[in-house]
C-alpha atoms as a PDB file:
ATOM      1  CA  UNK A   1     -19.403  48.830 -22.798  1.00  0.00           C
ATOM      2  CA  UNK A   2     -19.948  47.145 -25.753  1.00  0.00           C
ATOM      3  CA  UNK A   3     -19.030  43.396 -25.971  1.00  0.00           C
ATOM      4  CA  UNK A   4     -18.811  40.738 -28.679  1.00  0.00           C
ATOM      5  CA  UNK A   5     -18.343  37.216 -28.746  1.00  0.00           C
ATOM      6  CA  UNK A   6     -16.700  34.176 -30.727  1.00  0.00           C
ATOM      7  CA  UNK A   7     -17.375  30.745 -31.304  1.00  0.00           C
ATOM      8  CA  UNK A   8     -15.413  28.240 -32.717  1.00  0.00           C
ATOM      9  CA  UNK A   9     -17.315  24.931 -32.485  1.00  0.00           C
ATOM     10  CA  UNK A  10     -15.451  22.221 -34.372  1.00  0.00           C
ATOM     11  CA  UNK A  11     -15.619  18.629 -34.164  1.00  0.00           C
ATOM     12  CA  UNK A  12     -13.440  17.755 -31.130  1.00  0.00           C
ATOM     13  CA  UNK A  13     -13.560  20.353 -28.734  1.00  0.00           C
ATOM     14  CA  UNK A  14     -15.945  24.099 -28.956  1.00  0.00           C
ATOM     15  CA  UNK A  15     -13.953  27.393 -27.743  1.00  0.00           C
ATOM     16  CA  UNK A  16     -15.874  30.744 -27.260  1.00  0.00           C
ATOM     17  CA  UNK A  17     -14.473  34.121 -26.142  1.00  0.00           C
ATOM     18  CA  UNK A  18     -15.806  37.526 -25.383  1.00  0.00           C
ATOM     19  CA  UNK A  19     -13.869  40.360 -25.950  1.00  0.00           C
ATOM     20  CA  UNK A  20     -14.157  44.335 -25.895  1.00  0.00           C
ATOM     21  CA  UNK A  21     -14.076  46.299 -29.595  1.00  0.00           C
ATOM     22  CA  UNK A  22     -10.217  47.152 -27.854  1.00  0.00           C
ATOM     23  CA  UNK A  23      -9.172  43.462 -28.147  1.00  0.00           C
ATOM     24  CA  UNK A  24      -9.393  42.229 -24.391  1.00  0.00           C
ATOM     25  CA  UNK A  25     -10.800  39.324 -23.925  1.00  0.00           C
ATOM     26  CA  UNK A  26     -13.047  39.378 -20.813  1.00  0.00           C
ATOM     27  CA  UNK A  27     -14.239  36.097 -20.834  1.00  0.00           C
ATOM     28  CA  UNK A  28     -13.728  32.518 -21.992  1.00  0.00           C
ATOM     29  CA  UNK A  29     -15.656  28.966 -22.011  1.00  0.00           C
ATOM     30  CA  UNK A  30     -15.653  25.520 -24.285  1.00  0.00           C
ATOM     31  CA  UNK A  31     -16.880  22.518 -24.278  1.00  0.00           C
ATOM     32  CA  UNK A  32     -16.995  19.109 -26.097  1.00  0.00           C
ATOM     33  CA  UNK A  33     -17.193  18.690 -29.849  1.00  0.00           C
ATOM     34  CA  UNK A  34     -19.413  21.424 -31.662  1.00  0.00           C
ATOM     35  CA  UNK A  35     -20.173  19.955 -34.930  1.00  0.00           C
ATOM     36  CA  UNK A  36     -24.265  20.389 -34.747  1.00  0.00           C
ATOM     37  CA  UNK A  37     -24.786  18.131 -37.563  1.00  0.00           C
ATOM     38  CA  UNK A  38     -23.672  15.385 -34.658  1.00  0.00           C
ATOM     39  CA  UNK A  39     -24.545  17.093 -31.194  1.00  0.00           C
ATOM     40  CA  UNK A  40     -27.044  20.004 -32.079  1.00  0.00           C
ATOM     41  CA  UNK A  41     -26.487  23.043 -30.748  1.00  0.00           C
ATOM     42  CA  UNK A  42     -26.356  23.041 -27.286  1.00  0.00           C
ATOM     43  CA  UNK A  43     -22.573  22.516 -27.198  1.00  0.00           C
ATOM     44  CA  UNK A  44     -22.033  25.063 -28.597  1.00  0.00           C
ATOM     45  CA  UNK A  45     -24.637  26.886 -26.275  1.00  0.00           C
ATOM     46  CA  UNK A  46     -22.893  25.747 -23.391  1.00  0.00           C
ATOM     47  CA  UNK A  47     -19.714  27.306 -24.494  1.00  0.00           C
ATOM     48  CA  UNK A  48     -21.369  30.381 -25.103  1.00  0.00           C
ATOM     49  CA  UNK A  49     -22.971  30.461 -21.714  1.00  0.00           C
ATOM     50  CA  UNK A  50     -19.265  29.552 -19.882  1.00  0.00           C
ATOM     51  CA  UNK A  51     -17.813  32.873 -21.327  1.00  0.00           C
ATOM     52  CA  UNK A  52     -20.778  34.912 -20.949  1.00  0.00           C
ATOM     53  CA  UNK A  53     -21.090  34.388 -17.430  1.00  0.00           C
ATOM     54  CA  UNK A  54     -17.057  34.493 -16.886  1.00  0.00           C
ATOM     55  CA  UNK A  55     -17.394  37.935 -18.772  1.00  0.00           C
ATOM     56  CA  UNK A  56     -19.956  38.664 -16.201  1.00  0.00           C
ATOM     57  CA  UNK A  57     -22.786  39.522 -19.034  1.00  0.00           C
ATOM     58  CA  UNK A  58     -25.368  36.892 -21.128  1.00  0.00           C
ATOM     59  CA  UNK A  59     -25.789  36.176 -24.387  1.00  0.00           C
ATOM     60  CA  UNK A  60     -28.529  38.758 -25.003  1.00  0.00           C
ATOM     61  CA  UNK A  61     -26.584  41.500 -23.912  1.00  0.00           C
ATOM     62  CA  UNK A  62     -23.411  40.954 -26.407  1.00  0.00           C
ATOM     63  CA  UNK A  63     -23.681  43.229 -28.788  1.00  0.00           C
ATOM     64  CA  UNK A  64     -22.454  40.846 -32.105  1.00  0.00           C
ATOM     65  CA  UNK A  65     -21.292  37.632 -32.140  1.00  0.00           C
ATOM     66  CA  UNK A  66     -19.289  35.614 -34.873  1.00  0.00           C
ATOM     67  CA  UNK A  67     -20.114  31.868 -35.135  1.00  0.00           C
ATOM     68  CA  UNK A  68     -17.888  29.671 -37.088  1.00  0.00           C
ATOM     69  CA  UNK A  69     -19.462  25.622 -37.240  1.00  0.00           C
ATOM     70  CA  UNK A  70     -18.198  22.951 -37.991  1.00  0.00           C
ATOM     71  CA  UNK A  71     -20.698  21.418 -40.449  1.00  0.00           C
ATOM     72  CA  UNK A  72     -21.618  24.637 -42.045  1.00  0.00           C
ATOM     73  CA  UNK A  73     -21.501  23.444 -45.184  1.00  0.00           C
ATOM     74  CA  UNK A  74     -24.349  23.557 -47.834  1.00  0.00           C
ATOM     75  CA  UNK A  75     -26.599  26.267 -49.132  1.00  0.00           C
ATOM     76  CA  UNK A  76     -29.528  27.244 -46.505  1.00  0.00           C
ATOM     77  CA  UNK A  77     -27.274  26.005 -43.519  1.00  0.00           C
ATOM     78  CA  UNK A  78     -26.500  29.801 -42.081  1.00  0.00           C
ATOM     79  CA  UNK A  79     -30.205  30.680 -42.318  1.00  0.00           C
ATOM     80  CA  UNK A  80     -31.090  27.506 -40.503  1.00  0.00           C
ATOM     81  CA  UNK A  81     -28.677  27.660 -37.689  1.00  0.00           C
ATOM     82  CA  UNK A  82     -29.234  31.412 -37.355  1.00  0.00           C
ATOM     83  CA  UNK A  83     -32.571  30.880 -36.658  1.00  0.00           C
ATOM     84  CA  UNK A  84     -31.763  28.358 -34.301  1.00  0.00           C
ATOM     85  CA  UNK A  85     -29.285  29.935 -32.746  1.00  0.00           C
ATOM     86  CA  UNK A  86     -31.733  33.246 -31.993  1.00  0.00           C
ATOM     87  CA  UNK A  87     -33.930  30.945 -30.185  1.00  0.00           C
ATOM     88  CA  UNK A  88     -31.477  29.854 -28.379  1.00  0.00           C
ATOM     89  CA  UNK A  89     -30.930  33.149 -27.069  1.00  0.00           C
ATOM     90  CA  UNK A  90     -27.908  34.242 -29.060  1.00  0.00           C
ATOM     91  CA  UNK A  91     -27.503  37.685 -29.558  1.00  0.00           C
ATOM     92  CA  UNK A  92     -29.560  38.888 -32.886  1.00  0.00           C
ATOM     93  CA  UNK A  93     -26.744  40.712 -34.742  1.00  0.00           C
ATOM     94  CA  UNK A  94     -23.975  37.870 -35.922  1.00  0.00           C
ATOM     95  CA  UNK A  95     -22.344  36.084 -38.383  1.00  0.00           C
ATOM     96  CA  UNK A  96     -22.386  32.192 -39.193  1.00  0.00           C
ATOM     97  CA  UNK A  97     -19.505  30.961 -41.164  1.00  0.00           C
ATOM     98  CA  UNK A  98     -18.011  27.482 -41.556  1.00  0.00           C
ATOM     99  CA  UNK A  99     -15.030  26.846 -39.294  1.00  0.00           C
ATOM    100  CA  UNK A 100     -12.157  27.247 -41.217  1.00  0.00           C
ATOM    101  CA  UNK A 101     -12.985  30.729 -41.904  1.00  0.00           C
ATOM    102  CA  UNK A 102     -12.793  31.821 -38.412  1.00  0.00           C
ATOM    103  CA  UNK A 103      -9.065  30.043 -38.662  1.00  0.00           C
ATOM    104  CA  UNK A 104      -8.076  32.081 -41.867  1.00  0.00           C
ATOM    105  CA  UNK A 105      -9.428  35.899 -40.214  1.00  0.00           C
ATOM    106  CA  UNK A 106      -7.553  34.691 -36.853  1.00  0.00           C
ATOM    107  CA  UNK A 107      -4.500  33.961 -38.787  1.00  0.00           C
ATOM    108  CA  UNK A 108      -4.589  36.543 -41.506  1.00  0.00           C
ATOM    109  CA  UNK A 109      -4.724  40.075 -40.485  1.00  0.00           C
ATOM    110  CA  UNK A 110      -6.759  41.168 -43.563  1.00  0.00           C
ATOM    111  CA  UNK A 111      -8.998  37.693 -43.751  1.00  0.00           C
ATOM    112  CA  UNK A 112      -7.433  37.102 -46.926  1.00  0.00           C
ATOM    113  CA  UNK A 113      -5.480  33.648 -48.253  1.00  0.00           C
ATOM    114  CA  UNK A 114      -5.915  30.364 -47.924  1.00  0.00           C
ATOM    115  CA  UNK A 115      -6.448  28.325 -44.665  1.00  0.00           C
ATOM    116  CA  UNK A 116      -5.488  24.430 -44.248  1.00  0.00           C
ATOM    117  CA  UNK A 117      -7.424  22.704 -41.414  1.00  0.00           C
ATOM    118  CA  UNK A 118      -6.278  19.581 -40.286  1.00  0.00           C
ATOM    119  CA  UNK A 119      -7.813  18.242 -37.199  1.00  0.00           C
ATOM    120  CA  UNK A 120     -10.019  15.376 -36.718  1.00  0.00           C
ATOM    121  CA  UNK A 121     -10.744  15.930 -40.309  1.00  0.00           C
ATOM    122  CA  UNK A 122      -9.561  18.645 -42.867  1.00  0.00           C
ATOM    123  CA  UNK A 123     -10.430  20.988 -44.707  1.00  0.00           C
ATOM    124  CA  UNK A 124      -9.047  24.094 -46.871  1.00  0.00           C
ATOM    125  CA  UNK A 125     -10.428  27.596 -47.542  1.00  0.00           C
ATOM    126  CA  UNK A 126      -9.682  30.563 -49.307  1.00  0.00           C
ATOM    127  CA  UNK A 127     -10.820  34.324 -49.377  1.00  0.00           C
ATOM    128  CA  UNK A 128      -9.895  37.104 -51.929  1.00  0.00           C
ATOM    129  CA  UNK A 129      -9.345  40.598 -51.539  1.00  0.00           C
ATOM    130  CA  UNK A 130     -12.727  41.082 -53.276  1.00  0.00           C
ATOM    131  CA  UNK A 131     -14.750  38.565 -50.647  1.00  0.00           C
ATOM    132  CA  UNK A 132     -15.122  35.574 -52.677  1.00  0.00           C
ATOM    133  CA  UNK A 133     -14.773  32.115 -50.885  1.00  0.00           C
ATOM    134  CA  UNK A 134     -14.082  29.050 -51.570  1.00  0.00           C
ATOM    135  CA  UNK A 135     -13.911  25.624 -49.373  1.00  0.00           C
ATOM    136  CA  UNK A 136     -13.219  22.408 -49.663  1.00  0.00           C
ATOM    137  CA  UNK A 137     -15.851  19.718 -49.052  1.00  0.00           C
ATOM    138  CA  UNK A 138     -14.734  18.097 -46.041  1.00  0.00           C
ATOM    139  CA  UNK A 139     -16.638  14.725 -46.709  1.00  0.00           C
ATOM    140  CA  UNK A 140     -14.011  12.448 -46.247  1.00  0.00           C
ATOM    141  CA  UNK A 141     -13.130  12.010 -50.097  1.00  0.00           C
ATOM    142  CA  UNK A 142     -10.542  13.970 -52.368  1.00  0.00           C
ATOM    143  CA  UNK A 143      -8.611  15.331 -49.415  1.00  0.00           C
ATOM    144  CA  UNK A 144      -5.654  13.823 -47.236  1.00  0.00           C
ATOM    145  CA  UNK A 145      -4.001  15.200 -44.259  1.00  0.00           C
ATOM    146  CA  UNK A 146      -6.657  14.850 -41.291  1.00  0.00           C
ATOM    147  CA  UNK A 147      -6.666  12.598 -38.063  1.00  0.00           C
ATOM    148  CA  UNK A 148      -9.086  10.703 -39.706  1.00  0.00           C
ATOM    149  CA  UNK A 149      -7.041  10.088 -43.028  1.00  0.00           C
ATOM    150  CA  UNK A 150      -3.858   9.822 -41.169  1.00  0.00           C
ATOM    151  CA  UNK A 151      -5.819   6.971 -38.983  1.00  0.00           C
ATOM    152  CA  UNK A 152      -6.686   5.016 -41.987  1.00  0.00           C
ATOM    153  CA  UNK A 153      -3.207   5.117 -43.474  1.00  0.00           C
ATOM    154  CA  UNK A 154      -2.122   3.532 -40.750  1.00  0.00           C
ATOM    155  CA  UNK A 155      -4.532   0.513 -40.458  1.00  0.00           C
ATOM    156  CA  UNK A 156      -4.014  -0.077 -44.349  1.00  0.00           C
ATOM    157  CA  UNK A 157      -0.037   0.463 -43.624  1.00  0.00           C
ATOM    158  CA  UNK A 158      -0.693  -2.374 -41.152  1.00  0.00           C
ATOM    159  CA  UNK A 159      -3.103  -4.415 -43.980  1.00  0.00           C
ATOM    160  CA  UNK A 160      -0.159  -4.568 -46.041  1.00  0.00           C
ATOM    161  CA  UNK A 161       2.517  -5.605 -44.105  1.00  0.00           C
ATOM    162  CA  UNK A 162      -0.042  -8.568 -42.815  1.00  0.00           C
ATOM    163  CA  UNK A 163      -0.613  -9.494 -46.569  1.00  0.00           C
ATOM    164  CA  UNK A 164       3.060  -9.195 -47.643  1.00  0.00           C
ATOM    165  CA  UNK A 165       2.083  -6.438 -50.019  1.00  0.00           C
ATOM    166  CA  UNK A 166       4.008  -3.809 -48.010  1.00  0.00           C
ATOM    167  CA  UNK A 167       7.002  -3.523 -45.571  1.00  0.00           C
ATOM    168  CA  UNK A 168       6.776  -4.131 -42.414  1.00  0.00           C
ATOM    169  CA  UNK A 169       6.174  -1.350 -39.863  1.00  0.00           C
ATOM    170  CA  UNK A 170       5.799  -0.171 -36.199  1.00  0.00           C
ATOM    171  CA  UNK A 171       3.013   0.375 -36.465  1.00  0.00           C
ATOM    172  CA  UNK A 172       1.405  -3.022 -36.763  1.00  0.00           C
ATOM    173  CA  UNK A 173       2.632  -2.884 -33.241  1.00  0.00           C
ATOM    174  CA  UNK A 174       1.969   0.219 -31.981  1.00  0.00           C
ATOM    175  CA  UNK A 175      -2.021   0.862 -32.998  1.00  0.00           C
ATOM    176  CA  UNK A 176      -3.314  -1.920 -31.232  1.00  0.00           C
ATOM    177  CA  UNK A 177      -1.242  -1.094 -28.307  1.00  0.00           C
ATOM    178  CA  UNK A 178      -2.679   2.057 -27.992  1.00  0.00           C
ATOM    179  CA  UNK A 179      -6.639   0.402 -28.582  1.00  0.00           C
ATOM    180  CA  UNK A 180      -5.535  -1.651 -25.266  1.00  0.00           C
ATOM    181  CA  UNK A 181      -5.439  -5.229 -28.194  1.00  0.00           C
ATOM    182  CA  UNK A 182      -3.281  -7.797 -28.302  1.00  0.00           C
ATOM    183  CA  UNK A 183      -2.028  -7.736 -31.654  1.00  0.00           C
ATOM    184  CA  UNK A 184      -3.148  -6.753 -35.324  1.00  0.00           C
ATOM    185  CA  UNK A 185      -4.975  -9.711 -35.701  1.00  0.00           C
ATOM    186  CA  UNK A 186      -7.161  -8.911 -33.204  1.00  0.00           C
ATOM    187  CA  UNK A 187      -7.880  -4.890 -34.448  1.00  0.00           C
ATOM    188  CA  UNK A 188      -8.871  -6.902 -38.079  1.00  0.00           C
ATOM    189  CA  UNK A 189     -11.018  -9.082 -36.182  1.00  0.00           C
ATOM    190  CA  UNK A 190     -13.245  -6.126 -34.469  1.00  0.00           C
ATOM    191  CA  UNK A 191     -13.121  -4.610 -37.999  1.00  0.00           C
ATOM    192  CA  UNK A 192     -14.637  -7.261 -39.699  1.00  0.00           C
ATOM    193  CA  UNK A 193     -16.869  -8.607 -36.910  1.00  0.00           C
ATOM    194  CA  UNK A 194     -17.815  -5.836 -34.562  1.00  0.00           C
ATOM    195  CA  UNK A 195     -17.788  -3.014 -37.065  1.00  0.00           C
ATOM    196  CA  UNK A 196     -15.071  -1.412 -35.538  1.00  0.00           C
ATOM    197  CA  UNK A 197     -13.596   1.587 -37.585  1.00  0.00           C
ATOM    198  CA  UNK A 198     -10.252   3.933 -37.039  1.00  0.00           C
ATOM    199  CA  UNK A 199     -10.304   6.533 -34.290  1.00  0.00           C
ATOM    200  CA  UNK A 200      -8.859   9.594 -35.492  1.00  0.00           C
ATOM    201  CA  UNK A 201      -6.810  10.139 -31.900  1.00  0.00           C
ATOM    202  CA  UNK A 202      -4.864   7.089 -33.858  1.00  0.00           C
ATOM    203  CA  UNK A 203      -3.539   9.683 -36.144  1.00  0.00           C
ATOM    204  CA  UNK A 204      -1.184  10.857 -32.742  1.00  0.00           C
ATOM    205  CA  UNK A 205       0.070   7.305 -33.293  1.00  0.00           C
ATOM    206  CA  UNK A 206       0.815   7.486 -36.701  1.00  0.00           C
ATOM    207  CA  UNK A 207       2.622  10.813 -35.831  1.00  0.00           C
ATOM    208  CA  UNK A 208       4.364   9.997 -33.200  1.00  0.00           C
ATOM    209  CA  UNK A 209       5.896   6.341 -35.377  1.00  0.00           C
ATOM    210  CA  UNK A 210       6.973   8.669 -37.911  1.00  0.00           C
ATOM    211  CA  UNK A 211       9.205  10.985 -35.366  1.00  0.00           C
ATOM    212  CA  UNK A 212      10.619   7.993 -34.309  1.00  0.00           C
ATOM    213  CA  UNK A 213      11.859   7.150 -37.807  1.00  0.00           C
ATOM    214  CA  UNK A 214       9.299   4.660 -39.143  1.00  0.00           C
ATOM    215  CA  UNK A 215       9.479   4.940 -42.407  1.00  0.00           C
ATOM    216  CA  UNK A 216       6.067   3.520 -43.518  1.00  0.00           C
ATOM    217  CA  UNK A 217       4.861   6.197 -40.765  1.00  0.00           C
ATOM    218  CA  UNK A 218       6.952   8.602 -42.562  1.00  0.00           C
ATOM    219  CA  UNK A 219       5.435   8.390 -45.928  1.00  0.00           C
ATOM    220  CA  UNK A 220       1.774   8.370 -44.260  1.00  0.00           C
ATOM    221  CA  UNK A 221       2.882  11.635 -42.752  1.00  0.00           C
ATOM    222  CA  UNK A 222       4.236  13.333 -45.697  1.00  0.00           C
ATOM    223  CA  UNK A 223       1.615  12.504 -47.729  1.00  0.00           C
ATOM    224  CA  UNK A 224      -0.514  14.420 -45.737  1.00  0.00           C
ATOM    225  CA  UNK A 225       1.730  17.227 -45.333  1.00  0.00           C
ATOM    226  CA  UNK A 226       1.527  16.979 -49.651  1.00  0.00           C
ATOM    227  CA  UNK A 227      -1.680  16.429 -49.803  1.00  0.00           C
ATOM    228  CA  UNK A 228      -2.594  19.160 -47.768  1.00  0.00           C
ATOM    229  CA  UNK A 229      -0.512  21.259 -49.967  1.00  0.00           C
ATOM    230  CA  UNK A 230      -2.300  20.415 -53.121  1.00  0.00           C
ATOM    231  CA  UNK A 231      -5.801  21.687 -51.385  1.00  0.00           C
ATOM    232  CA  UNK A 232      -4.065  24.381 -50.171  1.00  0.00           C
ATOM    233  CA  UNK A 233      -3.104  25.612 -53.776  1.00  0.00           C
ATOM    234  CA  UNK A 234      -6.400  24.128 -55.627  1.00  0.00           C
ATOM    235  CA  UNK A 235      -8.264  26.576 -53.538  1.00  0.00           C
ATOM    236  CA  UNK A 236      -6.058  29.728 -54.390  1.00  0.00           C
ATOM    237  CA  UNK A 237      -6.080  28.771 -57.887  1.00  0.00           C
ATOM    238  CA  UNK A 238     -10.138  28.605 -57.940  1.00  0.00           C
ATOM    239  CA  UNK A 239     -10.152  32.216 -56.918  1.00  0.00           C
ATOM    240  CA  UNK A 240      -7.491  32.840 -58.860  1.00  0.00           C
ATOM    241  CA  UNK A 241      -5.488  34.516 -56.129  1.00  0.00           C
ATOM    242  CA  UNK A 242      -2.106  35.992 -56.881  1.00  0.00           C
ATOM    243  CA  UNK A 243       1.281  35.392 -54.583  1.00  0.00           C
ATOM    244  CA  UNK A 244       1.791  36.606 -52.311  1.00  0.00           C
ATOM    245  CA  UNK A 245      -0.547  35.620 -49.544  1.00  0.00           C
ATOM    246  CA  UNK A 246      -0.911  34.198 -46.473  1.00  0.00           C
ATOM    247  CA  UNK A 247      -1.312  30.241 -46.019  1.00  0.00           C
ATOM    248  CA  UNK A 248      -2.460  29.780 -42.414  1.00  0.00           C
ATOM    249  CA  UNK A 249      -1.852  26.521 -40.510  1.00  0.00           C
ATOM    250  CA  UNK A 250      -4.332  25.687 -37.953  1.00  0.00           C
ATOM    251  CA  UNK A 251      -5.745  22.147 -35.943  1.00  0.00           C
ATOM    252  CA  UNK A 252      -3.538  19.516 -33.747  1.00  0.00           C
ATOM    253  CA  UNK A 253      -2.454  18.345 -36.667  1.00  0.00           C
ATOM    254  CA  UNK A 254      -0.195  21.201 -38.506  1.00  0.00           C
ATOM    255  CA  UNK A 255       0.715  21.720 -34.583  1.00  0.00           C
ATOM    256  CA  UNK A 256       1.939  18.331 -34.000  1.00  0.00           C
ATOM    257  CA  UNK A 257       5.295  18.950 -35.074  1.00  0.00           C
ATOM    258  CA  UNK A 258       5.622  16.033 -37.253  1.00  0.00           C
ATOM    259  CA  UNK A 259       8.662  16.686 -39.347  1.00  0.00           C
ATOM    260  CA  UNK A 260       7.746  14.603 -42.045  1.00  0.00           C
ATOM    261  CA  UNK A 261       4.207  15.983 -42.523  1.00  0.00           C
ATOM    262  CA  UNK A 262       5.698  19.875 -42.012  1.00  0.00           C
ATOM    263  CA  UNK A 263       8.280  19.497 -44.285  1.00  0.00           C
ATOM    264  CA  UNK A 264       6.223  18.097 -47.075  1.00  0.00           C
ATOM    265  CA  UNK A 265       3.472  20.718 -46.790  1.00  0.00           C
ATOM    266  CA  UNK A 266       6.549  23.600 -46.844  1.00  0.00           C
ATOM    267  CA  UNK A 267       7.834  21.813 -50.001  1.00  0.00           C
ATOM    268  CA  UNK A 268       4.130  21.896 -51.583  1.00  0.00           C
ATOM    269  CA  UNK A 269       3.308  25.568 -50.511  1.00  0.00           C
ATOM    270  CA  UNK A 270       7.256  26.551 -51.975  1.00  0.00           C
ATOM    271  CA  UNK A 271       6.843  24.827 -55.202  1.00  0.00           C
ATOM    272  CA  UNK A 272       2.957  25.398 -55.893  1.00  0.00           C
ATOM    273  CA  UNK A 273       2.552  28.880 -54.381  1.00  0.00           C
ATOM    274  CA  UNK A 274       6.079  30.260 -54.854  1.00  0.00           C
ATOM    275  CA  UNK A 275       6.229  33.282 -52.702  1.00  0.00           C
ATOM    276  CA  UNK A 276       3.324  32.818 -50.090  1.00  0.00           C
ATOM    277  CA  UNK A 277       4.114  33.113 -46.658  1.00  0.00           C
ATOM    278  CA  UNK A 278       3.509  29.874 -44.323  1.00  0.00           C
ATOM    279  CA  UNK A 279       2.224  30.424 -41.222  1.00  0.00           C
ATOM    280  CA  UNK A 280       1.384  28.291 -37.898  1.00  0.00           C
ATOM    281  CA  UNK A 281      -1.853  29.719 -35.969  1.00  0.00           C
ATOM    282  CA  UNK A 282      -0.897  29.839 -32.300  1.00  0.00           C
ATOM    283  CA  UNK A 283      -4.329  31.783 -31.394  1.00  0.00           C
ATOM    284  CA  UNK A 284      -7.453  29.574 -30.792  1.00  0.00           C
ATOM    285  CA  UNK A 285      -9.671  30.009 -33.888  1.00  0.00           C
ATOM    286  CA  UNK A 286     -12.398  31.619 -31.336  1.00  0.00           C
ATOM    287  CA  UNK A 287     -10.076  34.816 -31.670  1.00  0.00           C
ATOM    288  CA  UNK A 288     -10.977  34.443 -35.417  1.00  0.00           C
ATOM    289  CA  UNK A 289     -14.684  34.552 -35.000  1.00  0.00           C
ATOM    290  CA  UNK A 290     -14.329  37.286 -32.611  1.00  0.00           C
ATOM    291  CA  UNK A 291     -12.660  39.266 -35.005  1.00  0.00           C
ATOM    292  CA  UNK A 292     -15.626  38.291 -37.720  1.00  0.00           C
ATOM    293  CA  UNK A 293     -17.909  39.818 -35.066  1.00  0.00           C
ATOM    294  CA  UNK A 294     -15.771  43.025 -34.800  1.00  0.00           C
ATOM    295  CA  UNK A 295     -15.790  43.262 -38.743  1.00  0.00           C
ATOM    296  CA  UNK A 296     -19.815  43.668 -38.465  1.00  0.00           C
ATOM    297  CA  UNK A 297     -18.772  46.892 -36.237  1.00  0.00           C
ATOM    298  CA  UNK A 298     -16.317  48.413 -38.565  1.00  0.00           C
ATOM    299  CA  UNK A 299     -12.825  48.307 -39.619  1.00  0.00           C
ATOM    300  CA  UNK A 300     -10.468  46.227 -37.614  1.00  0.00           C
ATOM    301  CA  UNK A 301      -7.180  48.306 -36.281  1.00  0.00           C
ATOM    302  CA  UNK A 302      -4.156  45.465 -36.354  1.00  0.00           C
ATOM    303  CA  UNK A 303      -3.078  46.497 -33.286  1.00  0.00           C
ATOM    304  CA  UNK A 304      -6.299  45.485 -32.327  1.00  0.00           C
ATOM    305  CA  UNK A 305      -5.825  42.229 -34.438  1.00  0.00           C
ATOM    306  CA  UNK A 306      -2.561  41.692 -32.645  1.00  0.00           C
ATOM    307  CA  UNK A 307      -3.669  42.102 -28.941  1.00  0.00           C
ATOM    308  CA  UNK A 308      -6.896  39.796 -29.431  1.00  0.00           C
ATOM    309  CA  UNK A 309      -4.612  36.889 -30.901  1.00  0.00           C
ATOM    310  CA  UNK A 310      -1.963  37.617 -27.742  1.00  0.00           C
ATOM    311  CA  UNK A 311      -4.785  37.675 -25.302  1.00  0.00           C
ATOM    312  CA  UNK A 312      -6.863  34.570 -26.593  1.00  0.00           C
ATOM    313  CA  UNK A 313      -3.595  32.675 -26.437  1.00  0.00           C
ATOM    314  CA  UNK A 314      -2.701  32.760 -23.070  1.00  0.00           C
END
């Protein structure tokens, strides 16, 4: 029986799944973060090895895999890691993509749209009905809606209600509570003496401040959500898509439930892309990368679509 596998190595945590060219899923594994630019590859390899073996197979004997890194990112970088990932042991016939694009095929049933990551950082991608792709840079600059971002924020948020420049908030409070500190005073102090810098996981904080009504939390949050938005549209208008399409939602961060942040990024998708559909991916982007694998096989049945998505889920 003919098996394929899929990889979704991002930069918190690394899912892989096998499946059958049916849609069952036969085996699953993960691991810690998958980004290779930070860890190398052999997260990613461990992943791969945990749902080989729970599919009751190896590496070698899946017949195509789809890999979708985190860190995929410049010209050259799927020949290197493909070459890498061969001696590895990884099966021969696959497909390296950045990320997001396993997130966009998972959540779009023809792989076409635009996909807005937001995780421990973010990033937005697009496909159109002719193959072209576009990304954003993911760098850290010109983008806002990630745990990262969000993190910041907060910490300046706090900044400003120290210097009287801004209102007060929670969350002066609340972020060095969660680092296990005292008070702001003493978060500013291991930023300018021990080099200390925001966590992403603070983003949760941030989050959670703005549920609860904060209203400097609040803005934070739906200036993400609008920011998000904005990539969201920049990258369907630099393949000139035409509504209507599918924008898919996928990291911890669209599935937060922040109402603020959601809100604001239905508001930006409404007015900038009147027409698209929004959507919320439920499936674990490995299901995406699976289905990349399955593309390399032939055309991809949505019933087939459907029951890999249902499957991967549970």
């Amino acid at each position: 029986m003919k098996l394929v596998l899929g990889v979704d190595a991002g930069g918190t945590t690394t899912d892989a799944i096998v499946c059958t060219p049916a849609g069952a899923v036969v085996g699953a594994g993960s691991a810690g973060c998958g980004s290779w630019e930070e860890v190398g590859l052999e997260t990613a390899v461990a992943a791969v090895l945990a749902a080989t073996a729970a599919a009751g197979t190896t590496p070698e004997r899946v017949h195509a895999a789809g890999l979708a890194l985190a860190g995929v990112d410049w010209p050259g970088d799927e020949e290197l890691l493909s070459e890498a990932l061969r001696a590895a042991g990884m099966p021969r016939r696959h497909v390296v993509v950045n990320d997001a694009f396993a997130a966009l095929r998972a959540g779009s049933p023809e792989g076409v749209g635009v996909v807005s990551c937001a995780g421990t950082g973010c990033i937005t991608a697009a496909r159109s009905p002719d193959g072209r792709v576009f990304r954003t840079l993911a760098v850290g600059y010109g983008e806002l809606g990630g745990s990262w971002e969000l993190a910041r924020e907060g910490v300046h948020a706090m900044a400003r209600a120290r210097h009287g420049t801004g209102p007060p908030t929670a969350l002066s409070e609340r972020i060095p509570q969660a680092l296990g500190l005292p008070d702001a005073d003493a978060l500013f102090r291991a930023i300018a003496r021990e080099d200390y810098h925001p966590e992403p996981s603070l983003a949760r904080v941030v989050l959670a401040a703005a549920a609860d009504g904060d209203s400097v939390a609040v803005q934070i949050a739906a200036a993400g959500g609008d920011g998000l938005a904005r990539s969201a549209a920049a990258a369907a208008a630099r393949l000139e898509l035409e509504p209507p399409f599918l924008v898919i939602r996928s990291g911890g961060v669209h599935r937060a439930g922040c109402v603020a942040l959601d809100d604001a990024f239905a508001a930006g998708v409404a007015d900038l892309l009147p027409g698209c559909e929004v959507r919320l991916l439920e499936a674990p982007p490995a299901a995406g990368a699976a289905l990349l694998a399955l593309d390399r096989l032939g055309p991809v049945a949505p019933a087939v679509h459907h029951r890999l998505l249902a499957e991967a889920a549970r």
